[in-house]
Protein backbone atom coordinates (compact mmCIF):
# COMPACT_ATOMS: atom_id res chain seq x y z
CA UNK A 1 -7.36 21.47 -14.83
CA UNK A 2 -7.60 22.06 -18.49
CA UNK A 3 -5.37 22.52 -21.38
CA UNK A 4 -6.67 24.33 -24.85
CA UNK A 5 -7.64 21.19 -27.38
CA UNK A 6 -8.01 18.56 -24.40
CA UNK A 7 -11.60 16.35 -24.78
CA UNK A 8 -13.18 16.30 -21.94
CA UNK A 9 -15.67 13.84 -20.63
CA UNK A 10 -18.72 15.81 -18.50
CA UNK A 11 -19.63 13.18 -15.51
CA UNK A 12 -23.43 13.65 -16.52
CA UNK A 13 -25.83 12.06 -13.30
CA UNK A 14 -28.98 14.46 -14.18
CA UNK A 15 -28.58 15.54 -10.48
CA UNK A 16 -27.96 19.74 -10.00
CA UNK A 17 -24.19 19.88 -9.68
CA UNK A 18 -23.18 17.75 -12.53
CA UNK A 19 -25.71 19.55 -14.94
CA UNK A 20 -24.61 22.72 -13.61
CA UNK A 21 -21.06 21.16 -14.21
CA UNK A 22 -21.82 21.16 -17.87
CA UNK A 23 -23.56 23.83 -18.76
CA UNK A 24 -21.15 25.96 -17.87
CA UNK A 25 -18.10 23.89 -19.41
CA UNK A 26 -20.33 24.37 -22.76
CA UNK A 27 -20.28 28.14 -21.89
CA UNK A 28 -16.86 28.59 -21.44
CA UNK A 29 -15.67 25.78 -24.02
CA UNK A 30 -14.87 28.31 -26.42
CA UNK A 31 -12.38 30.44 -24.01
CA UNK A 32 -10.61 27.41 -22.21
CA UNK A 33 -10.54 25.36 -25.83
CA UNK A 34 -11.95 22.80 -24.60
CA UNK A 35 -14.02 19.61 -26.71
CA UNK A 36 -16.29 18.81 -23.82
CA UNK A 37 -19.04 15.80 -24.00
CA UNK A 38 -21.27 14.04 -22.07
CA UNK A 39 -20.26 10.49 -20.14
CA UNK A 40 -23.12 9.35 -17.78
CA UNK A 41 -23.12 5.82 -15.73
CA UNK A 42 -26.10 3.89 -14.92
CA UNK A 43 -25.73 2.07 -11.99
CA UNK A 44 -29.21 0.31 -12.37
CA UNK A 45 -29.84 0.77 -8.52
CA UNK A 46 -33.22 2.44 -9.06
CA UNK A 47 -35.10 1.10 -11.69
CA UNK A 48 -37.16 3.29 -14.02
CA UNK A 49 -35.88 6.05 -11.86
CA UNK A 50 -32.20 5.19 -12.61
CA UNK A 51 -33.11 4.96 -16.67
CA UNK A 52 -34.80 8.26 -16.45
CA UNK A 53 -31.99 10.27 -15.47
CA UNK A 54 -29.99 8.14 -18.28
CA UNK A 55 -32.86 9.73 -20.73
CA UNK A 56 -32.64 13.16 -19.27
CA UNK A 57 -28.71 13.18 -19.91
CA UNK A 58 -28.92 12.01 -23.27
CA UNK A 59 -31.42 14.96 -24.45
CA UNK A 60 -29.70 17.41 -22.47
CA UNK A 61 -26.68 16.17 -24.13
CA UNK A 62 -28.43 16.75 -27.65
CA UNK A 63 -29.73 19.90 -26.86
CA UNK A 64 -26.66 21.65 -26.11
CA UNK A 65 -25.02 19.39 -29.45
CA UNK A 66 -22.91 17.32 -27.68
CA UNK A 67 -22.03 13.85 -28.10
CA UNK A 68 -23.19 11.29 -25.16
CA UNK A 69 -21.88 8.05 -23.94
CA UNK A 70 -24.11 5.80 -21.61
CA UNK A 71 -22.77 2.73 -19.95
CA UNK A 72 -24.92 0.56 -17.33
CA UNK A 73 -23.69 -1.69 -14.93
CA UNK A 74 -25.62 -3.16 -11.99
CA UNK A 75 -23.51 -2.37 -8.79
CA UNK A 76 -25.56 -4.87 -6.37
CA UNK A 77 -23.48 -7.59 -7.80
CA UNK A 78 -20.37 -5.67 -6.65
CA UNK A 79 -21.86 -6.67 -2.95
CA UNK A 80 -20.62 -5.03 0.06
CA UNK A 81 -21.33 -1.11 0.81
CA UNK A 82 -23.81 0.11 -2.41
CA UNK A 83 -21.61 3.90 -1.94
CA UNK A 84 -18.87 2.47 -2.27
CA UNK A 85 -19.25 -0.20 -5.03
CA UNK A 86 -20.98 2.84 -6.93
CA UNK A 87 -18.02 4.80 -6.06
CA UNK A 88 -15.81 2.66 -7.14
CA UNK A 89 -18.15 1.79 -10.30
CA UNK A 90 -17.57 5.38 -11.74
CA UNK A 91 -13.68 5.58 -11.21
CA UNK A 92 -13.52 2.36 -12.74
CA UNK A 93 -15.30 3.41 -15.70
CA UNK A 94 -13.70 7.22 -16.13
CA UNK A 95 -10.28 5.91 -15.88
CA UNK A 96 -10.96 3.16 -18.44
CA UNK A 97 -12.06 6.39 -20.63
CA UNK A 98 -9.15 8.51 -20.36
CA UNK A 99 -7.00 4.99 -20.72
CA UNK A 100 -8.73 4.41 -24.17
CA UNK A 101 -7.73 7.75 -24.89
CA UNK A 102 -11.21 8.64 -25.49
CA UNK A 103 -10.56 11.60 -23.38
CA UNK A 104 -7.97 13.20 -22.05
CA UNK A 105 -9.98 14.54 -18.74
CA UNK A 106 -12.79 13.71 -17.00
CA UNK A 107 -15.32 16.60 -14.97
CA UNK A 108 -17.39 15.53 -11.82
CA UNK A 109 -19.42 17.54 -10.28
CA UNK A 110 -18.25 17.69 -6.79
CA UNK A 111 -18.95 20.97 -4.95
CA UNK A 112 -17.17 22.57 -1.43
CA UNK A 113 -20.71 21.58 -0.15
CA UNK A 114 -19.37 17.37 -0.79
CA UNK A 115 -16.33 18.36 0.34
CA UNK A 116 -17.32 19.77 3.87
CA UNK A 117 -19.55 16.09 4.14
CA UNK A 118 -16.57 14.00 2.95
CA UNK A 119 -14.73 16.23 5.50
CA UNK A 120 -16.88 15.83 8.81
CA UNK A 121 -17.25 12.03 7.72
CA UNK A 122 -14.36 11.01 7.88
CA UNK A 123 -13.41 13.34 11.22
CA UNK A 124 -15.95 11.74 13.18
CA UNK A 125 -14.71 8.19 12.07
CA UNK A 126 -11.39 9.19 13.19
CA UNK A 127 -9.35 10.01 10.07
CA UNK A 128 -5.86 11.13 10.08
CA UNK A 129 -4.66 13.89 8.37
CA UNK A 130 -4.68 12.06 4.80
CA UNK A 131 -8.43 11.43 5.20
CA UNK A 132 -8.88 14.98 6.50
CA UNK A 133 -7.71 16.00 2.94
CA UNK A 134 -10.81 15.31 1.14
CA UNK A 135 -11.85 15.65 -2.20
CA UNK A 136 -8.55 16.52 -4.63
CA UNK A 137 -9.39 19.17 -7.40
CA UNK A 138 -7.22 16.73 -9.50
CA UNK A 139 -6.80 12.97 -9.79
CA UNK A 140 -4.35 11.11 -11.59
CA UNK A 141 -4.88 10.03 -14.29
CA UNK A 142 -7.18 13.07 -15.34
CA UNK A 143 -9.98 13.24 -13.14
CA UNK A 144 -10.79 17.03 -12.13
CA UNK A 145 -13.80 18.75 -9.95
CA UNK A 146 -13.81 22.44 -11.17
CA UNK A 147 -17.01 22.98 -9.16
CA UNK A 148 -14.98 22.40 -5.84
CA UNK A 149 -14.86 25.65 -4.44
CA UNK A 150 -18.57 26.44 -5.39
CA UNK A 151 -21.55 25.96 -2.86
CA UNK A 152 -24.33 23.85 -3.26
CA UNK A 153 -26.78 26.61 -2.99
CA UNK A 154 -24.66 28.73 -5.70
CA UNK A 155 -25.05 25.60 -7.77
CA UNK A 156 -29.03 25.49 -7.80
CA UNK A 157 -28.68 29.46 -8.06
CA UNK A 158 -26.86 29.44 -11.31
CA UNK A 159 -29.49 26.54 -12.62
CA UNK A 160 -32.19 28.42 -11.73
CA UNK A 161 -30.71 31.91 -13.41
CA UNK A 162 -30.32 29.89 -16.71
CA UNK A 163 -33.53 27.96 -16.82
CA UNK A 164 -31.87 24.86 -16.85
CA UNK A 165 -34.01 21.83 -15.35
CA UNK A 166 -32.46 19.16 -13.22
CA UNK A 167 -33.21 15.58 -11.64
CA UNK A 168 -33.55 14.46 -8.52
CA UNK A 169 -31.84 11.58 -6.89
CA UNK A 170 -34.77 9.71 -4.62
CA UNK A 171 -31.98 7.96 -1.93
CA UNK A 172 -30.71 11.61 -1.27
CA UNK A 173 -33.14 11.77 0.95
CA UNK A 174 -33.24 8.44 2.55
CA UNK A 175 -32.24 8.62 6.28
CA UNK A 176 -30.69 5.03 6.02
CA UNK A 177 -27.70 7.11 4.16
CA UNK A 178 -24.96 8.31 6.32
CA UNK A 179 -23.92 11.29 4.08
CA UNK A 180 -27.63 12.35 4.08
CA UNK A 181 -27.40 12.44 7.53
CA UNK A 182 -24.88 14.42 8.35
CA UNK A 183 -26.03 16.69 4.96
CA UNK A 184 -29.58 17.12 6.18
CA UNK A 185 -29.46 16.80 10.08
CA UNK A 186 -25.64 17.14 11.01
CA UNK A 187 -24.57 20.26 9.33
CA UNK A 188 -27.56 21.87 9.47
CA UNK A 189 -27.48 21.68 13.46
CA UNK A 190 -23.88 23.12 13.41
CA UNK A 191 -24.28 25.69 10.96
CA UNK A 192 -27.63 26.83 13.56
CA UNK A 193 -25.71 26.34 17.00
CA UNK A 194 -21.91 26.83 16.03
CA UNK A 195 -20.85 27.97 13.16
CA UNK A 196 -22.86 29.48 9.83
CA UNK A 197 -20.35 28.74 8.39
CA UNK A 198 -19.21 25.27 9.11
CA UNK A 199 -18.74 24.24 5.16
CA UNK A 200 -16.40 26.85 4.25
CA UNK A 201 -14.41 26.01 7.84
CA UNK A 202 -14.29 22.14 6.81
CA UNK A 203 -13.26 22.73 3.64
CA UNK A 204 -10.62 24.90 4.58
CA UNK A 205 -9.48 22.09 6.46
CA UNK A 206 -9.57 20.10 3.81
CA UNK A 207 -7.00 22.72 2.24
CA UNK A 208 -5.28 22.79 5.03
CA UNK A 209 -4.83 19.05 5.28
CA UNK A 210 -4.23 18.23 1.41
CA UNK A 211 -0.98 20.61 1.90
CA UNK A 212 0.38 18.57 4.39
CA UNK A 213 -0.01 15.57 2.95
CA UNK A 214 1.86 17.21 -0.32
CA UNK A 215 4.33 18.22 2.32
CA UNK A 216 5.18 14.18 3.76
CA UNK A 217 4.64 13.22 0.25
CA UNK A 218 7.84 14.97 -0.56
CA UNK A 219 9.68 13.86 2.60
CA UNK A 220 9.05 10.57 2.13
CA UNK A 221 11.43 10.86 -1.02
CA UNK A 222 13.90 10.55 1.39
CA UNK A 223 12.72 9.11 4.68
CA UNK A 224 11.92 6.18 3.03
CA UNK A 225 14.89 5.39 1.75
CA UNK A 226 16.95 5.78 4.99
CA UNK A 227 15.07 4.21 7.05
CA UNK A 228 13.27 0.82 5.01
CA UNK A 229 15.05 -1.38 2.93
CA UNK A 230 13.07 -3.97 0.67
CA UNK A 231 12.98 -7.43 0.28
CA UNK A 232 10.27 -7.90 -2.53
CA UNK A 233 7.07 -6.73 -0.68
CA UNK A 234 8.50 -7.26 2.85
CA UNK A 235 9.95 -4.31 4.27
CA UNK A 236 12.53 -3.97 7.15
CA UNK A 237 14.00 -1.16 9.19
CA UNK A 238 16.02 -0.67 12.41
CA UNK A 239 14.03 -0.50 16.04
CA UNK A 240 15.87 2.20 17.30
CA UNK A 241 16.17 4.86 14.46
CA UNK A 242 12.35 4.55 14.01
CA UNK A 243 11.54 5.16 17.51
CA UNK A 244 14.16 8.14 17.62
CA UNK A 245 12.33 9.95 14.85
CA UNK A 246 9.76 12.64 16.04
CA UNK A 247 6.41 10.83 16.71
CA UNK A 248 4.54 12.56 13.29
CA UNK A 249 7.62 11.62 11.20
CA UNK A 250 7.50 7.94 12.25
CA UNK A 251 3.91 7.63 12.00
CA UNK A 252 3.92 8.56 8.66
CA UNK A 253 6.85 6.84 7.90
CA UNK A 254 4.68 3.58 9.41
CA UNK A 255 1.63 4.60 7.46
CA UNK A 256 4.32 4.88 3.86
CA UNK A 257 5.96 1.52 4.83
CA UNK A 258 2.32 -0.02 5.28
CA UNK A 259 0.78 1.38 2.05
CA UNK A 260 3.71 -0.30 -0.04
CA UNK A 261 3.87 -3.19 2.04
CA UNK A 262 -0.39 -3.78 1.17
CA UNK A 263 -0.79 -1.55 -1.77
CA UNK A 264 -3.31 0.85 0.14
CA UNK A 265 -4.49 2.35 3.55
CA UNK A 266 -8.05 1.47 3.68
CA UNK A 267 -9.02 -0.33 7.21
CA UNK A 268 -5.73 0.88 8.76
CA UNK A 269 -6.42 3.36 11.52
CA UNK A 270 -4.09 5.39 14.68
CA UNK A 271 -5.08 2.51 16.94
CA UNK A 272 -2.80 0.24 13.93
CA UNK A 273 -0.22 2.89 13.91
CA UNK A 274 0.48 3.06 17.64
CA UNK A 275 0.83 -0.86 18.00
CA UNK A 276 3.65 -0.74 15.66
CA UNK A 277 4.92 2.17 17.81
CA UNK A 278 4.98 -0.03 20.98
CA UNK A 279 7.09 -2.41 19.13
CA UNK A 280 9.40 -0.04 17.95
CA UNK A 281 10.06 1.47 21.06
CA UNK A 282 11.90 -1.89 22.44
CA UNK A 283 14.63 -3.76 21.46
CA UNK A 284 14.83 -6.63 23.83
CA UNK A 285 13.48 -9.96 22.76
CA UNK A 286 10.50 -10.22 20.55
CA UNK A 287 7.63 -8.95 19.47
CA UNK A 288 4.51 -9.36 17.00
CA UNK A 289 1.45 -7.94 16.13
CA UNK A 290 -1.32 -8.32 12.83
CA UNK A 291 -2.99 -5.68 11.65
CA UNK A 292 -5.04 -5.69 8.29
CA UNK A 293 -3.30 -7.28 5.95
CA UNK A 294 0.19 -6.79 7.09
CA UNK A 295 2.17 -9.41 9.60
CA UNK A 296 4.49 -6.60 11.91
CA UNK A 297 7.42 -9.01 13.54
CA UNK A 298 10.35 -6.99 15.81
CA UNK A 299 13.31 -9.37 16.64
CA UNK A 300 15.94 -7.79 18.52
CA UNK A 301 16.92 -4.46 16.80
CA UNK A 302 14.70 -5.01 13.82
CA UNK A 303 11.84 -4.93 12.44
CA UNK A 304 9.73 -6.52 9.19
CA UNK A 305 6.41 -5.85 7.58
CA UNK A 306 4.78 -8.32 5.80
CA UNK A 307 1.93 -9.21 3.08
CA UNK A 308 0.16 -11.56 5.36
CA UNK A 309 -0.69 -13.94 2.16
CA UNK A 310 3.28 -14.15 1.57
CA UNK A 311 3.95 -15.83 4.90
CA UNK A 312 5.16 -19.09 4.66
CA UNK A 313 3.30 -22.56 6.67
CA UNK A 314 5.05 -24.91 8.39
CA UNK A 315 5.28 -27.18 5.74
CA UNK A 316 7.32 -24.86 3.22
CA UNK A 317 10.16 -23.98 6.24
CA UNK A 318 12.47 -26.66 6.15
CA UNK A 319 15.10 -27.89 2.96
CA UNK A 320 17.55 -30.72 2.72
CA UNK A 321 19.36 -31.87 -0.32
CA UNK A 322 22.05 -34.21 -0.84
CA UNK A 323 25.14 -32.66 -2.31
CA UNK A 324 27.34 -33.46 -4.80
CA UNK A 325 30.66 -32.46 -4.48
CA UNK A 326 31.91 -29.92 -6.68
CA UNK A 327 28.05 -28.45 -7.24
CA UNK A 328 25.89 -25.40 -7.23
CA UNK A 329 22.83 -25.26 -5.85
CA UNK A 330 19.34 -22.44 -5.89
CA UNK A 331 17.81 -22.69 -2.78
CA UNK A 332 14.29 -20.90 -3.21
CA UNK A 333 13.95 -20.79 0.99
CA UNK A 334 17.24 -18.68 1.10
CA UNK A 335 16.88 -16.82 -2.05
CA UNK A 336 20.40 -16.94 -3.22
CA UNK A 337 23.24 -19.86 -4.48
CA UNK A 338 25.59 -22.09 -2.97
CA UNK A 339 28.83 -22.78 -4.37
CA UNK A 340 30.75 -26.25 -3.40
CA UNK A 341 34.07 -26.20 -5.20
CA UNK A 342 37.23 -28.37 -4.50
CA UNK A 343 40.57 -26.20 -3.93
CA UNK A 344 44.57 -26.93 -3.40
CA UNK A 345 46.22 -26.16 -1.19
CA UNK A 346 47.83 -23.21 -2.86
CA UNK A 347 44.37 -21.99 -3.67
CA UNK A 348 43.34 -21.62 0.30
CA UNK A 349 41.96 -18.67 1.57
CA UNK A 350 41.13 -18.68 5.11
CA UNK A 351 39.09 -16.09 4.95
CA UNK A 352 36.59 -18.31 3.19
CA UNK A 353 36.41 -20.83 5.69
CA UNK A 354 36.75 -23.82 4.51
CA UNK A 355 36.64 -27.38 5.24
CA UNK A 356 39.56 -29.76 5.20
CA UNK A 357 37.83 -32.18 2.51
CA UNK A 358 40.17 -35.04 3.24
CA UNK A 359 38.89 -35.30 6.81
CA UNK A 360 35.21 -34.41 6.68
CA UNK A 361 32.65 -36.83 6.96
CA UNK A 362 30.64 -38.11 3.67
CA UNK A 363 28.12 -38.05 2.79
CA UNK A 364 26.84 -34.32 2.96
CA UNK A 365 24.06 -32.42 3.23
CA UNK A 366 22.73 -28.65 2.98
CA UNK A 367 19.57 -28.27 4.72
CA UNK A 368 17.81 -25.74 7.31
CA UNK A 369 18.87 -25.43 10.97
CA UNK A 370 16.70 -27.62 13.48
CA UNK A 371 16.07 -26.80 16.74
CA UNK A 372 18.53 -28.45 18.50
CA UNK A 373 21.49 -28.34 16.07
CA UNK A 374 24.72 -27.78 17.59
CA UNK A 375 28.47 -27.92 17.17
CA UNK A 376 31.92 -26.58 17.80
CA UNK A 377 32.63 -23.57 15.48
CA UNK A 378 36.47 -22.69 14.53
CA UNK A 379 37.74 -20.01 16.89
CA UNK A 380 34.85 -20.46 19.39
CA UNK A 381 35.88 -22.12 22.79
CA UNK A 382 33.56 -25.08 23.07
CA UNK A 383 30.60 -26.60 21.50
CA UNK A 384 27.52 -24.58 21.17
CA UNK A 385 23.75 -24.76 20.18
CA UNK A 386 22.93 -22.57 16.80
CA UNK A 387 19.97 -21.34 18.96
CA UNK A 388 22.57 -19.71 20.75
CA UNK A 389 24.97 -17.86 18.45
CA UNK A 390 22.12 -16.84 16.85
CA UNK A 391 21.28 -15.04 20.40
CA UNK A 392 24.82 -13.93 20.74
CA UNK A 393 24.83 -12.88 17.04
CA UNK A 394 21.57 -11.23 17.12
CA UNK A 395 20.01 -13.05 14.38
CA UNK A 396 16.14 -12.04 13.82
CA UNK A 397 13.96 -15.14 14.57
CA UNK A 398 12.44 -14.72 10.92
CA UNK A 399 15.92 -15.40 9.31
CA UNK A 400 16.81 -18.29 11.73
CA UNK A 401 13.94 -20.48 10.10
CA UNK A 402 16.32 -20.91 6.32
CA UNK A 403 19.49 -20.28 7.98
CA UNK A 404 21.73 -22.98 5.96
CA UNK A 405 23.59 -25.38 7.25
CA UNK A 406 25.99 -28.37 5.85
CA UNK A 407 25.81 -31.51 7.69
CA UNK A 408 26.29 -34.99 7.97
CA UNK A 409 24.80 -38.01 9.71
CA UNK A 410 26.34 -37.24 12.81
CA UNK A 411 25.83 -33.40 13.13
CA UNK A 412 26.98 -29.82 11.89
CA UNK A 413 30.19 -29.27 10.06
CA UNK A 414 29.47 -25.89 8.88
CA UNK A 415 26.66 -22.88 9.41
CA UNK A 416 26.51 -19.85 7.44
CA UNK A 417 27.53 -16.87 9.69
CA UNK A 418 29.35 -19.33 11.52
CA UNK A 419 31.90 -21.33 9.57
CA UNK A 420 33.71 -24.80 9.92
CA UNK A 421 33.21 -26.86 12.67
CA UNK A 422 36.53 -27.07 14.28
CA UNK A 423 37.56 -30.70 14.46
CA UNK A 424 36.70 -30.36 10.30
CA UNK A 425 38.12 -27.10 9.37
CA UNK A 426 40.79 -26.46 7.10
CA UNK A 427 44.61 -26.24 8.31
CA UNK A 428 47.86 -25.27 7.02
CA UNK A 429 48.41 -28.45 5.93
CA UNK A 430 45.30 -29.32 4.72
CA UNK A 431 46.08 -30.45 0.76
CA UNK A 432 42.19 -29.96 -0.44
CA UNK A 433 39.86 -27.92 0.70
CA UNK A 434 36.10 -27.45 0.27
CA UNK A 435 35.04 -23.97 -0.31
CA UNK A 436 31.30 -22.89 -0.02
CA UNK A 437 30.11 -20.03 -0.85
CA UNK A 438 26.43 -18.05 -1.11
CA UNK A 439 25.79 -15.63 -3.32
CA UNK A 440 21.85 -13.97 -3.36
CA UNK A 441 19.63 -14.59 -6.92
């Protein structure tokens, strides 16, 4: 957790475990070579209860010579959950430190005692294995808890030994509190009735748990990279090899693609997982589902996550624009370039597919397929609709919306994917030719 010469910021809250935290960081400062000091947030939730602790921090930080750093910030304007906002109040505030450069770590005074309650909290809300993980000694970017493996009641022990006074938080008490619950009715029962020693068993779950999660972590390096391909923030993989994996590989390969597709995992739970399992496990047709955040689409064989705030209304699906011939032309629906160049005869590749520019209709235009579009494709049999190559092609539904197409007044004389229409596509004798072609940007 520590390196000799690193400062390090003491989490102060007057409460037993982070005074405890520091006292014995000042004891040992001289063996680990350690600069350790004393960081305490006010979250102004209590009043003059909230600004004594502030006091007692400050002269416990002068008493033991250390320097102290006090910032207040009112958390009620944060809204929402007050744990959380005060939660997230302190990591905002000790990463800012170390990001200054102010310190190089930052203690908290988290004990095995909060990391059996963080444990059983999150079990009986359901957590998976990441949640069943806990409290990590060590945070990125330098947050450490080197009281982890030490029990509250050693805590107040060691205090008591030393002389050392300590405040008391009021709301640990207050029954309205979920973690005081299951701290001061829940545990209690089980420790009586199951197990005396139900903290030390939870937090050797949490053990447990954080080593599998190091274990995926590391898989992922190259699960991940078979199996999804990117698009930006969307993310797409095959149908089939998902639902061929082993059930705990996919799901966590689900749970990875969701966390980059969102940026995080909070609100997604095994009910989420499991609908995107359903779809996975079929190929035929279509299928869609939303979960927090994330639009989950399977077309055919396929399948794409999205941001939900990325996907596109009505009114941003369709293009047209009038072409000039030769020209070159971004089309921010595609994503890539089209190309409209003039060649001889000599110059004619059919693998291109080109149009016979002497005989095709002017004027032109490149625009989105329509519902309804259809035409005779070069090497096809007879005229067809685009909805239906795009069945016999397989085409996902969410790339038929941009799917280009040139055409004139009269009707389609060339498709991506598809080529020339026949009665307009280039021959051997054909003397100019036009050429398109799409490159991505």
């Amino acid at each position: 957790m520590f390196r000799a010469g690193d400062r390090v910021g003491v989490a102060a809250s007057g409460g037993p475990d982070s005074t405890a935290l520091l006292v014995a960081l000042c004891e040992l400062s001289a063996e680990l070579g350690i600069l350790p000091a004393v960081v305490h947030l006010n979250h102004r939730l209590r009043g003059e209860e909230s600004d004594a602790d502030a006091a007692f921090t400050r002269e416990l930080a002068e008493s033991l010579g250390l320097e102290f750093t006090l910032e207040s910030v009112d958390v009620r304007q944060a809204g929402g959950n007050l744990e959380q906002a005060g939660r997230r109040a302190r990591l905002h505030y000790f990463e800012g430190l170390i990001a200054s450069r102010r310190f190089d770590k930052i203690a908290v005074g988290h004990t095995r005692s909060d990391q059996a309650e963080t444990v059983l909290f999150r079990l009986v809300r359901g957590a998976a294995t990441a949640g069943l993980a806990g409290i990590y000694p060590v945070m990125e970017p330098g947050i450490v808890r080197p009281l982890i493996d030490v029990e509250r009641s050693e805590v107040v022990e060691y205090l008591r030994a030393a002389g050392q006074a300590w405040r008391e938080d009021s709301t640990n008490r207050s029954p309205e509190l979920a973690r005081n619950r299951l701290r001061h009715a829940l545990i209690p029962q089980l420790e009586r009735d199951w197990n005396p020693r139900i903290a030390s068993a939870l937090a050797q779950l949490a053990d447990w748990a954080r080593d599998e999660e190091l274990y995926w972590k590391q898989q992922m390096q190259s699960l991940a990279p078979r199996y999804l391909r990117a698009q930006g923030r969307v993310l797409f993989c095959e149908s089939r090899a998902m639902a061929q994996l082993p059930a705990a590989a996919e799901r966590r390969l689900l749970r990875h693609a969701l966390e980059r597709v969102r940026g995080d995992l909070r609100g997604i739970e095994f009910a989420h997982i499991e609908q995107i399992r359903a779809l996975t496990g079929s190929e035929e047709g279509h299928g869609r589902v939303q979960i927090p955040g994330v639009d989950v689409f399977r077309s055919f064989g396929q399948l794409r996550l999205s941001p939900i705030e990325e996907l596109e209304g009505l009114e941003d699906r369709n293009f047209s624009v009038s072409l000039v011939i030769p020209g070159t032309y971004d089309i921010r629906q595609t994503r890539s370039r089209f190309l409209f160049q003039l060649r001889a005869v000599g110059e004619y590749n059919e693998g291109l597919g080109c149009l016979d520019w002497g005989r095709t209709p002017q004027p032109l235009w490149l625009r989105n397929w329509r519902p309804g579009d259809h035409y005779h494709p070069a090497g096809w049999s007879s005229q067809e609709k685009l909805k239906t190559l795009f069945q016999h092609r397989r085409v996902p539904l969410w790339e038929r919306r941009h799917w280009p197409v040139v055409a004139t007044q009269t009707g389609v004389v060339w498709s991506r994917g598809f080529g020339p229409a026949a009665e307009f596509a280039a021959r051997p004798e054909s003397r100019t030719v036009l050429e398109i072609t799409e490159v991505e940007t």
